[in-house]
Each structure stands twice: as C-alpha cells, then as structure tokens.
PDB file of N, CA and C in Angstrom:
ATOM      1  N   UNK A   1       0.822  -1.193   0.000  1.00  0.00           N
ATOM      2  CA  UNK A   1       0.000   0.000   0.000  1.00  0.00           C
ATOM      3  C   UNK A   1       0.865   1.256   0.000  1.00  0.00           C
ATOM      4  N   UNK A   2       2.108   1.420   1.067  1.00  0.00           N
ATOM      5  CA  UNK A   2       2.297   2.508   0.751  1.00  0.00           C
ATOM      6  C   UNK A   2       3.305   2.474  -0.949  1.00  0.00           C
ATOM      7  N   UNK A   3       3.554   1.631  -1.539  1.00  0.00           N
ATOM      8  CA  UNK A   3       3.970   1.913  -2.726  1.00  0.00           C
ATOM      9  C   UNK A   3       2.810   2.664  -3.626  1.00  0.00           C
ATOM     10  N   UNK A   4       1.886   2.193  -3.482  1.00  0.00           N
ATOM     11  CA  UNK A   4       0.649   3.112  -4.041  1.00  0.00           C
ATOM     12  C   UNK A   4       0.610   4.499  -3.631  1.00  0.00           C
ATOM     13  N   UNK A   5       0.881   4.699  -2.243  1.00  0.00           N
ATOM     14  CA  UNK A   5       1.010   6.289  -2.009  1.00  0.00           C
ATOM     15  C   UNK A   5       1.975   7.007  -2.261  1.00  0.00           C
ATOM     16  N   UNK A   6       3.063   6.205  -2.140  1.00  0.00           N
ATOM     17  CA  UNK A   6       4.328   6.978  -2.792  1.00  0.00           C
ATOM     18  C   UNK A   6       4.289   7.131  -4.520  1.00  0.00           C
ATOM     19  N   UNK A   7       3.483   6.327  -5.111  1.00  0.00           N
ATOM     20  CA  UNK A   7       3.422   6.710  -6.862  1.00  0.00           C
ATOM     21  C   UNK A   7       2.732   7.921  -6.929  1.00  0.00           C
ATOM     22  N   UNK A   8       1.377   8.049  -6.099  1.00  0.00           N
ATOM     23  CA  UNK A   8       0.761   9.180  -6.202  1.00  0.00           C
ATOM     24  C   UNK A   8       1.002  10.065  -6.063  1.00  0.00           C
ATOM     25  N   UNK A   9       1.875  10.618  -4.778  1.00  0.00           N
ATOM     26  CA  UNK A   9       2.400  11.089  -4.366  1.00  0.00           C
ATOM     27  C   UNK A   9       3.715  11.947  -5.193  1.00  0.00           C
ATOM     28  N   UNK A  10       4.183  11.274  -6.140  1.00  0.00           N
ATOM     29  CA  UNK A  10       5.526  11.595  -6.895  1.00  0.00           C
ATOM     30  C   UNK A  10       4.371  12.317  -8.204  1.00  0.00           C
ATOM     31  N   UNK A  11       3.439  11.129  -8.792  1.00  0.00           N
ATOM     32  CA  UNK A  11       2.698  11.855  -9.657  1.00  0.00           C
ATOM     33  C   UNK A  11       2.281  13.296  -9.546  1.00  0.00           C
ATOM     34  N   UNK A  12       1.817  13.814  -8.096  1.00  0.00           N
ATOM     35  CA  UNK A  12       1.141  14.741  -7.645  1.00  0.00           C
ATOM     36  C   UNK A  12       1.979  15.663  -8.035  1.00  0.00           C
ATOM     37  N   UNK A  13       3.349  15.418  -7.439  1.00  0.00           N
ATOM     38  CA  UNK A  13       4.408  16.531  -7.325  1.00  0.00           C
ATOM     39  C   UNK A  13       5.069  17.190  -8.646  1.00  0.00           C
ATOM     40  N   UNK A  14       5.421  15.837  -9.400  1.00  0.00           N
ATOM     41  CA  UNK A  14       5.291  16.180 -11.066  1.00  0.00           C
ATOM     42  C   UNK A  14       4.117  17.417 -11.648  1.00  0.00           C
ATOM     43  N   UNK A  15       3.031  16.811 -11.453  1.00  0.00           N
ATOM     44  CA  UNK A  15       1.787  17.894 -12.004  1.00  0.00           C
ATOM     45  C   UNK A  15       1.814  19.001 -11.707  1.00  0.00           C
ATOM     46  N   UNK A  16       2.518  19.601 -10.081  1.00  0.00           N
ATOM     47  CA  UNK A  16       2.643  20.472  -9.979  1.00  0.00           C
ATOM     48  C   UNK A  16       4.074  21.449 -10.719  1.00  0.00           C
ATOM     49  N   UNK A  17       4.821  20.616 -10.814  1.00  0.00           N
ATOM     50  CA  UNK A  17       5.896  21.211 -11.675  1.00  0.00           C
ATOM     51  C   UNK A  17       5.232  21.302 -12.938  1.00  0.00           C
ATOM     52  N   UNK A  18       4.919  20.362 -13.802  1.00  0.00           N
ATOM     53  CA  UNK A  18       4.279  21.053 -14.674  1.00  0.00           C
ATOM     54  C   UNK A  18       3.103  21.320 -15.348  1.00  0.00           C
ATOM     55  N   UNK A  19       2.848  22.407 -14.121  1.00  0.00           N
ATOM     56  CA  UNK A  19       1.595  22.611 -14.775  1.00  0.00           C
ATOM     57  C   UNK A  19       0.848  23.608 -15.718  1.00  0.00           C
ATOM     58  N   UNK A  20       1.647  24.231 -16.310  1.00  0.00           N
ATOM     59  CA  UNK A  20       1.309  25.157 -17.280  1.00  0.00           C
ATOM     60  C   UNK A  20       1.338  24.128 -18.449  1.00  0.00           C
ATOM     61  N   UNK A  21       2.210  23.068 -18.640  1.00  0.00           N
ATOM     62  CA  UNK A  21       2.365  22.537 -19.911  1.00  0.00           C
ATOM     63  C   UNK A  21       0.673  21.940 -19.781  1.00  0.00           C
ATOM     64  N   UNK A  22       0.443  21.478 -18.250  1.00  0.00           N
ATOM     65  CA  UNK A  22      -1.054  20.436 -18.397  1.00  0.00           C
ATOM     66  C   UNK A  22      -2.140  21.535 -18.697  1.00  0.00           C
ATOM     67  N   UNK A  23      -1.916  22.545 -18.492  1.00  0.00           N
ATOM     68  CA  UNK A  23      -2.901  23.876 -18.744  1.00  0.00           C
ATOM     69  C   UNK A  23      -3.253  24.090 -20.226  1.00  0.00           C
ATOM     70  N   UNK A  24      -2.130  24.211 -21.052  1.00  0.00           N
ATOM     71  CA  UNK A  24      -1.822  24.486 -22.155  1.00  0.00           C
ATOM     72  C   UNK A  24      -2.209  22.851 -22.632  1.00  0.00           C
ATOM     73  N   UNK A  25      -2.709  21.872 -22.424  1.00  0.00           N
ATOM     74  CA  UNK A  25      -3.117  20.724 -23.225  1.00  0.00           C
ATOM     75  C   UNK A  25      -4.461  20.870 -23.281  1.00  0.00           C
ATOM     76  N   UNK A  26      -4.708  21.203 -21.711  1.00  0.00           N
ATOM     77  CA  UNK A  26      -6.405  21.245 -21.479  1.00  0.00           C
ATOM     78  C   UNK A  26      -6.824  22.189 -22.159  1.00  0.00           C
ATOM     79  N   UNK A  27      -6.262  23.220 -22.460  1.00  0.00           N
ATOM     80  CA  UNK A  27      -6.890  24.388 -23.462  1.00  0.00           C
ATOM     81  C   UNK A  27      -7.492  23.945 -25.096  1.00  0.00           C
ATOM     82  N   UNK A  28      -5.814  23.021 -25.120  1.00  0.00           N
ATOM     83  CA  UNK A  28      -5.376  22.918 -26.996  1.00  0.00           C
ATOM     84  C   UNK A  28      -6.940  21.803 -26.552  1.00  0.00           C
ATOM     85  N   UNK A  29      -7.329  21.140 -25.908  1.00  0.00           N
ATOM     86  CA  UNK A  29      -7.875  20.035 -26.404  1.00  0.00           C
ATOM     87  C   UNK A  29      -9.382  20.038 -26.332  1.00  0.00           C
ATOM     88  N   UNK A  30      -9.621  21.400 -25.621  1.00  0.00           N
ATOM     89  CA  UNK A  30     -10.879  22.302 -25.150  1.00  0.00           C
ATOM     90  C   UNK A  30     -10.814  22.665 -26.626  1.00  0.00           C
ATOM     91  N   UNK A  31     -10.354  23.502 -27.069  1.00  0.00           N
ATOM     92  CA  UNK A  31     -10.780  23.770 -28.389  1.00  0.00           C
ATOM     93  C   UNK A  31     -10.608  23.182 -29.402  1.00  0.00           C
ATOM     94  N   UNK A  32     -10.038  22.389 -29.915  1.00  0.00           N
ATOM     95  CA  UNK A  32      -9.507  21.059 -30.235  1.00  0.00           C
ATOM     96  C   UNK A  32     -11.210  20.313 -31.029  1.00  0.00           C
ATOM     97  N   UNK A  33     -11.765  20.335 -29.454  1.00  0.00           N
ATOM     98  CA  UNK A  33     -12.971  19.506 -29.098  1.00  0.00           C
ATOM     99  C   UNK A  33     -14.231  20.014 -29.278  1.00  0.00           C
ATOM    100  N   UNK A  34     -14.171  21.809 -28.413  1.00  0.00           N
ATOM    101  CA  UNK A  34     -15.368  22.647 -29.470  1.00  0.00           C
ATOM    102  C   UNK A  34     -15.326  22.676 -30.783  1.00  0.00           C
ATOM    103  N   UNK A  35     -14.182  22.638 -31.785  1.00  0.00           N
ATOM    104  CA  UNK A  35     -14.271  23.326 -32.903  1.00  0.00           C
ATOM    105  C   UNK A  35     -14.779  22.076 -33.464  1.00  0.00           C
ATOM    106  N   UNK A  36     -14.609  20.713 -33.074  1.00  0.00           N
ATOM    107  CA  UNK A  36     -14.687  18.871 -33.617  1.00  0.00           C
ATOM    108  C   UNK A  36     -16.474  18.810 -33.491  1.00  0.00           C
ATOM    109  N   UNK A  37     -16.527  19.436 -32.048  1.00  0.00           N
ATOM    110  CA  UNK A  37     -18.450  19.048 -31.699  1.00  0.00           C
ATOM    111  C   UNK A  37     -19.341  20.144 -32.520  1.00  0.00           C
ATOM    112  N   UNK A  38     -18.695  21.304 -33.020  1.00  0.00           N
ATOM    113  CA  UNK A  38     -19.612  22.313 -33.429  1.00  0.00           C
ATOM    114  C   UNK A  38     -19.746  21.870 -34.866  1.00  0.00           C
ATOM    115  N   UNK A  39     -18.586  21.399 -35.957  1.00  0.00           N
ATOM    116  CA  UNK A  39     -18.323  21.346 -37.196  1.00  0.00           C
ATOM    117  C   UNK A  39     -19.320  19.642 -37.349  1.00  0.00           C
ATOM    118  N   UNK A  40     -18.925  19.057 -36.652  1.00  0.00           N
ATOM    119  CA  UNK A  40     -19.594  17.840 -37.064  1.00  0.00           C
ATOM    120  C   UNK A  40     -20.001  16.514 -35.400  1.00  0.00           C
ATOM    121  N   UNK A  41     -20.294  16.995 -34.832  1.00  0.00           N
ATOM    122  CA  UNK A  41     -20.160  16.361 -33.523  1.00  0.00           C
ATOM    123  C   UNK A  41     -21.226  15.088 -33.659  1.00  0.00           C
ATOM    124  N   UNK A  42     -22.522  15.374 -34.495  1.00  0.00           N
ATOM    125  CA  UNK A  42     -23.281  14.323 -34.501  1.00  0.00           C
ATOM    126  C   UNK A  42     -22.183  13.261 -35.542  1.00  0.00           C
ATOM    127  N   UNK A  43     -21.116  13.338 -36.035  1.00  0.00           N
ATOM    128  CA  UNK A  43     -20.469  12.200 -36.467  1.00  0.00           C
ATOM    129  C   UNK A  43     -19.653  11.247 -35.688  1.00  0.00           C
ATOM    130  N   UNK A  44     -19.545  11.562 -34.601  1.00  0.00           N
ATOM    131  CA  UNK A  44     -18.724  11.169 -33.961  1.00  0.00           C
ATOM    132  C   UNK A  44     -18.182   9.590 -33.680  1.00  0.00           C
ATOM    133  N   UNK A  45     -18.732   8.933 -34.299  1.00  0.00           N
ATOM    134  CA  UNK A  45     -18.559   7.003 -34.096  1.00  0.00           C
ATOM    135  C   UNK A  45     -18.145   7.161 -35.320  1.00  0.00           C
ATOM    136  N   UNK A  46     -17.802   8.094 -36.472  1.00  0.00           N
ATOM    137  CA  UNK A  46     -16.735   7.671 -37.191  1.00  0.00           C
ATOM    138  C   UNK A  46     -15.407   7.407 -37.445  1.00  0.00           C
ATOM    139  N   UNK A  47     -15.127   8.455 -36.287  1.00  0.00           N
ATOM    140  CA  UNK A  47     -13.819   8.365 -35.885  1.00  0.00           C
ATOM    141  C   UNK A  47     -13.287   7.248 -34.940  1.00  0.00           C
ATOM    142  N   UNK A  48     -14.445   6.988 -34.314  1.00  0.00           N
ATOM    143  CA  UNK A  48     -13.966   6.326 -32.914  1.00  0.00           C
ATOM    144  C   UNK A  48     -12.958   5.015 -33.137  1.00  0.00           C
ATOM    145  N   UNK A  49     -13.107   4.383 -34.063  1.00  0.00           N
ATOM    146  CA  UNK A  49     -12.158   3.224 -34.494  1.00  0.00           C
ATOM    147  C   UNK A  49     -10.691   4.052 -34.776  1.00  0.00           C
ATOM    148  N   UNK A  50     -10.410   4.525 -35.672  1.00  0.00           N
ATOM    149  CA  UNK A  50      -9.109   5.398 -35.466  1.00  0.00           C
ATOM    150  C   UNK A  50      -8.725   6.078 -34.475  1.00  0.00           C
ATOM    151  N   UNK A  51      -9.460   6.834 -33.351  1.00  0.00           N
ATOM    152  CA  UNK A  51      -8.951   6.961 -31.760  1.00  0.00           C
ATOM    153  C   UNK A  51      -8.503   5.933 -30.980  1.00  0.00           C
ATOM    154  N   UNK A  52      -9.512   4.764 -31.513  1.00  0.00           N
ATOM    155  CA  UNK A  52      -8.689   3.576 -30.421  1.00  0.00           C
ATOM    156  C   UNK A  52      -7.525   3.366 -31.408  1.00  0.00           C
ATOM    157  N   UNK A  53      -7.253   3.327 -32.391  1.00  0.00           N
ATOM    158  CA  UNK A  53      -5.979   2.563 -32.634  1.00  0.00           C
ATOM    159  C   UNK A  53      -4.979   3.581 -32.485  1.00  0.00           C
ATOM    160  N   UNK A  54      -5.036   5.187 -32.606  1.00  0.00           N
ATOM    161  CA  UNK A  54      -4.187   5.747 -31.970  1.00  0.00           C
ATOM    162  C   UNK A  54      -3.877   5.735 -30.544  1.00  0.00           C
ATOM    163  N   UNK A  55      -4.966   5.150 -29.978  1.00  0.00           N
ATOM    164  CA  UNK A  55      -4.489   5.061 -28.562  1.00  0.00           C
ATOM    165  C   UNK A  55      -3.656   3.815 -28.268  1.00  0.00           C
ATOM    166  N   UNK A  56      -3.991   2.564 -28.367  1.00  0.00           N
ATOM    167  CA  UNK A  56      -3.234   1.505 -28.681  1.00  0.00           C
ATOM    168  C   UNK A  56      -1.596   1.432 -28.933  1.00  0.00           C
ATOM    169  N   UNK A  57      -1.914   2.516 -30.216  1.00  0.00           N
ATOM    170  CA  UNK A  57      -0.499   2.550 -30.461  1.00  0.00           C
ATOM    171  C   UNK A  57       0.161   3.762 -30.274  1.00  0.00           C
ATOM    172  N   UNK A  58      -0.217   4.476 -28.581  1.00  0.00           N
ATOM    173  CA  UNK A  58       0.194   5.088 -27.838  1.00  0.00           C
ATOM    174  C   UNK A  58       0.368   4.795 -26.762  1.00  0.00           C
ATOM    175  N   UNK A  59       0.043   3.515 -27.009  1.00  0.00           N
ATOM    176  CA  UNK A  59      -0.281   2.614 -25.184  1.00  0.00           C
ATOM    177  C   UNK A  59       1.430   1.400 -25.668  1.00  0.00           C
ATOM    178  N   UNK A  60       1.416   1.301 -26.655  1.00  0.00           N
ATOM    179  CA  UNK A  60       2.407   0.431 -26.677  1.00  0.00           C
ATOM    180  C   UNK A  60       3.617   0.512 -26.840  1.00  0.00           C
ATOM    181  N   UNK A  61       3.810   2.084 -27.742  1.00  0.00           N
ATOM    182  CA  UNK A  61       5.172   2.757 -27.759  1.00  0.00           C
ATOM    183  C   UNK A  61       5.495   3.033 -26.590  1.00  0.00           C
ATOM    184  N   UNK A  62       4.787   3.811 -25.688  1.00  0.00           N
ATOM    185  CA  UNK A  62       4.848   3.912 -24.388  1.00  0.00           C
ATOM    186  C   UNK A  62       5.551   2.567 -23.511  1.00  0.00           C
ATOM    187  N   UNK A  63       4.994   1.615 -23.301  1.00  0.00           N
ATOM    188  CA  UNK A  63       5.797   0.595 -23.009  1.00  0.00           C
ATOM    189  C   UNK A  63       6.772   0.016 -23.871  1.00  0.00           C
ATOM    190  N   UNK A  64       6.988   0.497 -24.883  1.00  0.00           N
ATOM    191  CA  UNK A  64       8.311  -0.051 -25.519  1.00  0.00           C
ATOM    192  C   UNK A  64       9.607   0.855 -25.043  1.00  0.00           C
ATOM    193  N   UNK A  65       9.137   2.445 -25.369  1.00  0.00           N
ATOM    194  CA  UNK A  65       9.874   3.107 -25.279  1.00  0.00           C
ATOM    195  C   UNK A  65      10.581   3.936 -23.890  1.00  0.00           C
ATOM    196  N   UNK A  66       9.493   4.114 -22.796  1.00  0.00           N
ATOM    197  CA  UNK A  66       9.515   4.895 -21.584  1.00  0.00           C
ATOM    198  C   UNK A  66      11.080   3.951 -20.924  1.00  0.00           C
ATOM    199  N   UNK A  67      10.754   2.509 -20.887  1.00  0.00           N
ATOM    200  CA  UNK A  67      12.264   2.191 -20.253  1.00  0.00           C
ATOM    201  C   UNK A  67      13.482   2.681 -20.458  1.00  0.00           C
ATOM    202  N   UNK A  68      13.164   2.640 -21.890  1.00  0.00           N
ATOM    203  CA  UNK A  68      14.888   2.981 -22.623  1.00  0.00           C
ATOM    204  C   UNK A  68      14.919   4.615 -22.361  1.00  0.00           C
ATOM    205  N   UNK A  69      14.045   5.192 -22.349  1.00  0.00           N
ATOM    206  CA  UNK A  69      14.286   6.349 -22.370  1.00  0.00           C
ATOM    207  C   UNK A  69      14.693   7.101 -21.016  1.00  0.00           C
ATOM    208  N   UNK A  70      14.310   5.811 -20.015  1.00  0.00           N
ATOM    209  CA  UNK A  70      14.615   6.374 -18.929  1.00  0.00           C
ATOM    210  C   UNK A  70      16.260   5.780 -18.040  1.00  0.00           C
ATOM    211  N   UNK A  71      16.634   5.180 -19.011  1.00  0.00           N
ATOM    212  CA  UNK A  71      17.840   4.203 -18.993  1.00  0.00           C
ATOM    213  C   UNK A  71      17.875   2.979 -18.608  1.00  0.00           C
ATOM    214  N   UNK A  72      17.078   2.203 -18.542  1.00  0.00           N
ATOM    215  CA  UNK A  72      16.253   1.205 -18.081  1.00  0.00           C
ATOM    216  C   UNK A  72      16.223  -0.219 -19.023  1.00  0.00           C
ATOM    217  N   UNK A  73      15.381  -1.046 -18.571  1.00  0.00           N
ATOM    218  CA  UNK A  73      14.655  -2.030 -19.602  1.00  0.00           C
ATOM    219  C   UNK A  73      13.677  -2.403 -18.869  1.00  0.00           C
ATOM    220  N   UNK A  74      12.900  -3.619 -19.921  1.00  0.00           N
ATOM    221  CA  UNK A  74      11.564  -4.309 -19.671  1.00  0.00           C
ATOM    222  C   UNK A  74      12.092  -5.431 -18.672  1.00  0.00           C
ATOM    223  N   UNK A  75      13.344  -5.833 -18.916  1.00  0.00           N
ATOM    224  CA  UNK A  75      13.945  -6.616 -17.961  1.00  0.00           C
ATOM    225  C   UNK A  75      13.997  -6.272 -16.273  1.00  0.00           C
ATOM    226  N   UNK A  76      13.832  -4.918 -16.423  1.00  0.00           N
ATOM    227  CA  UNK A  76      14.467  -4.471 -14.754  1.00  0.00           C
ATOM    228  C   UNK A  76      12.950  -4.503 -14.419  1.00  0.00           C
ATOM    229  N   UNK A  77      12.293  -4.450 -14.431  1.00  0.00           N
ATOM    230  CA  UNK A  77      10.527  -4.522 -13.908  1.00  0.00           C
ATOM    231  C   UNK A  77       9.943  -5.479 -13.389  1.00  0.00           C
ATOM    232  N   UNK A  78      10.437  -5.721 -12.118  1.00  0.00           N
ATOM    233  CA  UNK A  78      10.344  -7.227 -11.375  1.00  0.00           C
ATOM    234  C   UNK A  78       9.599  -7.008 -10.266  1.00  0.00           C
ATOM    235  N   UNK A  79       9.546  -6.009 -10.258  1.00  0.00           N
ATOM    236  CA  UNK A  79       8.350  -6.094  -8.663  1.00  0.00           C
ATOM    237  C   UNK A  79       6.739  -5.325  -9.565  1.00  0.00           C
ATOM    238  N   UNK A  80       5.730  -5.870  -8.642  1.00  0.00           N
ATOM    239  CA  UNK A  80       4.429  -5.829 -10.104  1.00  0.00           C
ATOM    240  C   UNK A  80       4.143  -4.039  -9.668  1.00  0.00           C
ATOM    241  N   UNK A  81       5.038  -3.140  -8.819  1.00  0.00           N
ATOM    242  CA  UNK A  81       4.640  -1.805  -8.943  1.00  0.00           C
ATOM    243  C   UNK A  81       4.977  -1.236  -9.876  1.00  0.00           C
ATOM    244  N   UNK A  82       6.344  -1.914 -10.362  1.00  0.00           N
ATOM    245  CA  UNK A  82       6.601  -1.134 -11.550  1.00  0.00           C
ATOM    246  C   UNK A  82       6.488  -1.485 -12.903  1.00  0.00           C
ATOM    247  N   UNK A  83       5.604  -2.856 -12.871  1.00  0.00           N
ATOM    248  CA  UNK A  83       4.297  -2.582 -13.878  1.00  0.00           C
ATOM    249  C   UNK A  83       3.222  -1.804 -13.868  1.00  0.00           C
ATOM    250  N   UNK A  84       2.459  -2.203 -12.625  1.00  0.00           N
ATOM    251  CA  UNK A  84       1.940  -1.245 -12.566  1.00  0.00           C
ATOM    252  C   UNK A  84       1.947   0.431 -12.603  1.00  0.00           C
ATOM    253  N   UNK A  85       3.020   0.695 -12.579  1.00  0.00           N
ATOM    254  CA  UNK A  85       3.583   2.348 -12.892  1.00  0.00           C
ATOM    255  C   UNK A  85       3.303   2.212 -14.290  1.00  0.00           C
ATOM    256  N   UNK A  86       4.278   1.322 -14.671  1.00  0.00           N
ATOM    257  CA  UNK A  86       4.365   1.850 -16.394  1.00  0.00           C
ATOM    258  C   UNK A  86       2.961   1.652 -17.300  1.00  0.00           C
ATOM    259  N   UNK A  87       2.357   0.587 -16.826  1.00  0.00           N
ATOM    260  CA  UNK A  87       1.320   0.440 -17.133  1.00  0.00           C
ATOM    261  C   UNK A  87       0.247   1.794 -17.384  1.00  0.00           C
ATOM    262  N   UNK A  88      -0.028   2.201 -15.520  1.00  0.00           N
ATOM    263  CA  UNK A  88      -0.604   3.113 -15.835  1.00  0.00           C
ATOM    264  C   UNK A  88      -0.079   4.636 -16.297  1.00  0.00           C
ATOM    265  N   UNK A  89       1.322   4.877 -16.615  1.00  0.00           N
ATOM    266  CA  UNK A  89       1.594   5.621 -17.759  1.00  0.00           C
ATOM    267  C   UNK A  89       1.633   5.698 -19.083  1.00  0.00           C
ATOM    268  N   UNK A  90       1.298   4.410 -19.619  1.00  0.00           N
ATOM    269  CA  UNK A  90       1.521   3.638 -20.859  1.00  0.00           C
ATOM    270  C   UNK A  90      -0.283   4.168 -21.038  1.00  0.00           C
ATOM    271  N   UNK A  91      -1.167   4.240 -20.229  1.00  0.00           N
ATOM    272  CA  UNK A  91      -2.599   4.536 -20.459  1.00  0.00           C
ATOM    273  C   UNK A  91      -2.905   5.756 -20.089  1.00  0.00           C
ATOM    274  N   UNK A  92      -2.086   6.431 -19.644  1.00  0.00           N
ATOM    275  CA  UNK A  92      -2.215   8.234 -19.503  1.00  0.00           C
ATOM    276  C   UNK A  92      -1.680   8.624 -21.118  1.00  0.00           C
ATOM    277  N   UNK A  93      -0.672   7.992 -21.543  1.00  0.00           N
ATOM    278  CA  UNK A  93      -0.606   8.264 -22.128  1.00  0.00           C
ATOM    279  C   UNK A  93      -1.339   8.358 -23.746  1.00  0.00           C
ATOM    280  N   UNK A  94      -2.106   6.857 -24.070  1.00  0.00           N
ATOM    281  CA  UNK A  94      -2.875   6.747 -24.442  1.00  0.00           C
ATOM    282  C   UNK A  94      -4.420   7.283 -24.311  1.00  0.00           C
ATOM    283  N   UNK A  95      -4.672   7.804 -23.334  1.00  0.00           N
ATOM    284  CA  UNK A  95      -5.719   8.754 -22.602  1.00  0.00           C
ATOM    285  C   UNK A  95      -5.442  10.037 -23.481  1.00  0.00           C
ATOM    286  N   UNK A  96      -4.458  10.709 -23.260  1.00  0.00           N
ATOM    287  CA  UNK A  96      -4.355  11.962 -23.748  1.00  0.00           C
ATOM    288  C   UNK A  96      -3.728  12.060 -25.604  1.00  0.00           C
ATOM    289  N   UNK A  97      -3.492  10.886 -25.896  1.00  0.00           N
ATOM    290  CA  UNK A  97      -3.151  10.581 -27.647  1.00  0.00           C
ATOM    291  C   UNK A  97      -5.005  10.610 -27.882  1.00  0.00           C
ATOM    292  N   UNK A  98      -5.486  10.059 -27.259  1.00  0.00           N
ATOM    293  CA  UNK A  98      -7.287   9.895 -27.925  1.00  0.00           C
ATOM    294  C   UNK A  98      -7.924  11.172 -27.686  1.00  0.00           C
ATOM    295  N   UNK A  99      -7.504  11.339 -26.642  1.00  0.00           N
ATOM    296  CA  UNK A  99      -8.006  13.123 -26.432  1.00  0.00           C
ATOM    297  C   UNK A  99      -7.746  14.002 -27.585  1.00  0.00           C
ATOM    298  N   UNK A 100      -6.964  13.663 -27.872  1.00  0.00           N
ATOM    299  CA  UNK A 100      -6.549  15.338 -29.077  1.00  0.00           C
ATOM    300  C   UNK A 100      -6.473  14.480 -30.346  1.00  0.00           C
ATOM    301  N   UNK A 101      -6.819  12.680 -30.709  1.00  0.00           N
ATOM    302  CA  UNK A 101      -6.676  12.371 -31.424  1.00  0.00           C
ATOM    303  C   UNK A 101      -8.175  12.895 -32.498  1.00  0.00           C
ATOM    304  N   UNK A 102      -9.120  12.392 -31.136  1.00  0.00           N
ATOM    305  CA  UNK A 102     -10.785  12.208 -31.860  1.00  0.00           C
ATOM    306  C   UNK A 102     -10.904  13.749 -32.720  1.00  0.00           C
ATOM    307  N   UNK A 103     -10.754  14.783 -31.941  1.00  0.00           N
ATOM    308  CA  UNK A 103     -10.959  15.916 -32.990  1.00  0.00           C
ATOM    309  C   UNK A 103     -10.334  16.033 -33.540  1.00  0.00           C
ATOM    310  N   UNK A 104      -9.201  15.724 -34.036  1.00  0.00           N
ATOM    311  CA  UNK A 104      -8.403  16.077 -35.237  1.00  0.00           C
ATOM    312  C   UNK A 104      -8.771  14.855 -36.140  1.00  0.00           C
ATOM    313  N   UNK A 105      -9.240  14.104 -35.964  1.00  0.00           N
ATOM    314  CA  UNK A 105      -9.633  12.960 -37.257  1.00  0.00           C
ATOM    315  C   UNK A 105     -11.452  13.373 -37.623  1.00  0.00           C
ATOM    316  N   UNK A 106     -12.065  13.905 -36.988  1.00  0.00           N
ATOM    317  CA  UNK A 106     -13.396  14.353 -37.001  1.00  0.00           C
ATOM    318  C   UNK A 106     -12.891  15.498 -37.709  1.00  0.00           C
ATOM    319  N   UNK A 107     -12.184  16.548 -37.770  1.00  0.00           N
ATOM    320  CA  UNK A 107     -11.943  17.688 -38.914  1.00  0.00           C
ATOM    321  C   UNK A 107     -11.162  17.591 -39.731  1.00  0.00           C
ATOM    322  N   UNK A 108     -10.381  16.116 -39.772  1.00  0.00           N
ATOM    323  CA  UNK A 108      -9.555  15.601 -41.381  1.00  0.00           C
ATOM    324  C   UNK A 108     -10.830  15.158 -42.193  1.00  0.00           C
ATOM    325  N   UNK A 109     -11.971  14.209 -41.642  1.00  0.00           N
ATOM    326  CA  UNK A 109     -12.851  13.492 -42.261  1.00  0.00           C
ATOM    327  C   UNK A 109     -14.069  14.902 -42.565  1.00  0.00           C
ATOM    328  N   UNK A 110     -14.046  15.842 -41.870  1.00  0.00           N
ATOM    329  CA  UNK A 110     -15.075  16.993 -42.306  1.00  0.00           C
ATOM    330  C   UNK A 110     -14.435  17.358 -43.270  1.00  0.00           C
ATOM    331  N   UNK A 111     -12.994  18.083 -43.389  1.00  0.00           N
ATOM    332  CA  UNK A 111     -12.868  18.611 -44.330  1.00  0.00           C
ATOM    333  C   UNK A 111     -11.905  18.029 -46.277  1.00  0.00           C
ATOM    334  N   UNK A 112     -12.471  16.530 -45.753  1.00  0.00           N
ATOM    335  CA  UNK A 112     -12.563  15.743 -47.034  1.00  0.00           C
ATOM    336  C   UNK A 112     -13.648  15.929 -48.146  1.00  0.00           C
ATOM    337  N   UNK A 113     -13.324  16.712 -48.886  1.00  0.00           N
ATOM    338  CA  UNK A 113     -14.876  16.200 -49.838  1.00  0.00           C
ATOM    339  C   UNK A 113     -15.651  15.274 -49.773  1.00  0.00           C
ATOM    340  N   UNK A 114     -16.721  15.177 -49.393  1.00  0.00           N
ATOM    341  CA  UNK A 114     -17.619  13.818 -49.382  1.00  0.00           C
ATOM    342  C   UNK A 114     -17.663  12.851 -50.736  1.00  0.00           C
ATOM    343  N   UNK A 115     -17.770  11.935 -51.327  1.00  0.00           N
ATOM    344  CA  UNK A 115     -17.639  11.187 -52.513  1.00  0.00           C
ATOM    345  C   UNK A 115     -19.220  11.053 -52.750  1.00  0.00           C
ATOM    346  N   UNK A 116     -19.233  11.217 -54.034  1.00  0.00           N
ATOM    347  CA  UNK A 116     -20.951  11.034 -54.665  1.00  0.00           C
ATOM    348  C   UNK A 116     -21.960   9.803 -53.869  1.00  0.00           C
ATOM    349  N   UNK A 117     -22.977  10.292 -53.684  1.00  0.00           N
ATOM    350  CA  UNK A 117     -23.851   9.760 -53.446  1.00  0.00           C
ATOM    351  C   UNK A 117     -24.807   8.845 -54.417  1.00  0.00           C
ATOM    352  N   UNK A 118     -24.697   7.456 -54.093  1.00  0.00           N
ATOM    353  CA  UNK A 118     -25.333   6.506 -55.281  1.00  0.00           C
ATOM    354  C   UNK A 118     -26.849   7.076 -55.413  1.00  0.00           C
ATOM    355  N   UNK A 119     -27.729   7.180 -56.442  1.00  0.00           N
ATOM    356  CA  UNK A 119     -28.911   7.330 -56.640  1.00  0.00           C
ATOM    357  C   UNK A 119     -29.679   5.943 -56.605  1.00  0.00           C
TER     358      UNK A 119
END
C-alpha cells in the first residue's frame, strides 16, 4: 500500500511542476474539441475506431519506449509496482493521444470532400 502512495504522491508533485504545460493541453484540447463538436459532432462514431488505434499505439510505444528512455529495460521490472507504474503511464498516455486524437480525425474526415452519393 504505501507503494501506491508513494506513486501518487511523486505523480502529484510532477503535475505540480508542470503545470502550465497540463494547462496548455487542457486548453489545446478544449478547443480542439469545441471546434470537432460544433463542425460535425453528430459524427462522432466515425472516428472512434481510429482513436482507439491511436491510442493503442500510444499505449504500446509507451511501453516499448519509456524504459529505454529512462535508462532502463523491460527486464528491470520485477516487482508488479513497476508494472503497474508503467502500465498506468503507458494509459495516460494513451488517454491523452485519444483526447486530441478524436478531434483532429473528425476535422480531417469533415474537411474531405464527401464522394458522390449513389442514386
């Protein structure tokens, strides 16, 4: 248990360092998201298959990559907290790839010409 409070705990402290960058996401993705729901929002399950696979394959680079980047490997991850860490960074991260993914594929697919309609 307290490994659980100490992750949070470190998380917490991070956010507060940076939190203008998390300010500046919540904004980009606030409008991001008005400009996605106003232009075409009743479309929205068209995209949704391409959000999950950007998330996916934001969930998996993430665990490929976060070790090495942190000087590390998949090898050194032997106690299940620090799966569980990476894990649930591997899905923050994927959290926030779908966030800013869905409206930007909802205003690539708006501003495609539509293709003729069969009679």
């Amino acid at each position: 248990m307290y490994e659980i409070w100490l992750a949070l705990n470190i998380l917490w402290e991070i956010a507060l360092n940076a939190w203008p960058w998390l300010l500046a996401l919540a904004l980009l993705a606030t409008a991001l998201w008005a400009l996605a729901l106003q232009r075409g929002g009743a479309r929205w399950r068209t995209c949704l298959g391409g959000t999950i696979a950007v998330g996916v394959l934001a969930a998996v680079a993430t665990v490929l990559v976060l070790p090495a980047w942190s000087q590390s490997s998949l090898g050194e991850l032997a106690y299940w907290v620090d799966w569980a860490t990476l894990s649930g960074i591997a899905a923050g991260a994927a959290g926030v790839a779908m966030l800013l993914a869905w409206p930007l594929l909802v205003n690539l697919r708006l501003s495609r010409p539509a293709p003729e309609q069969r009679r």
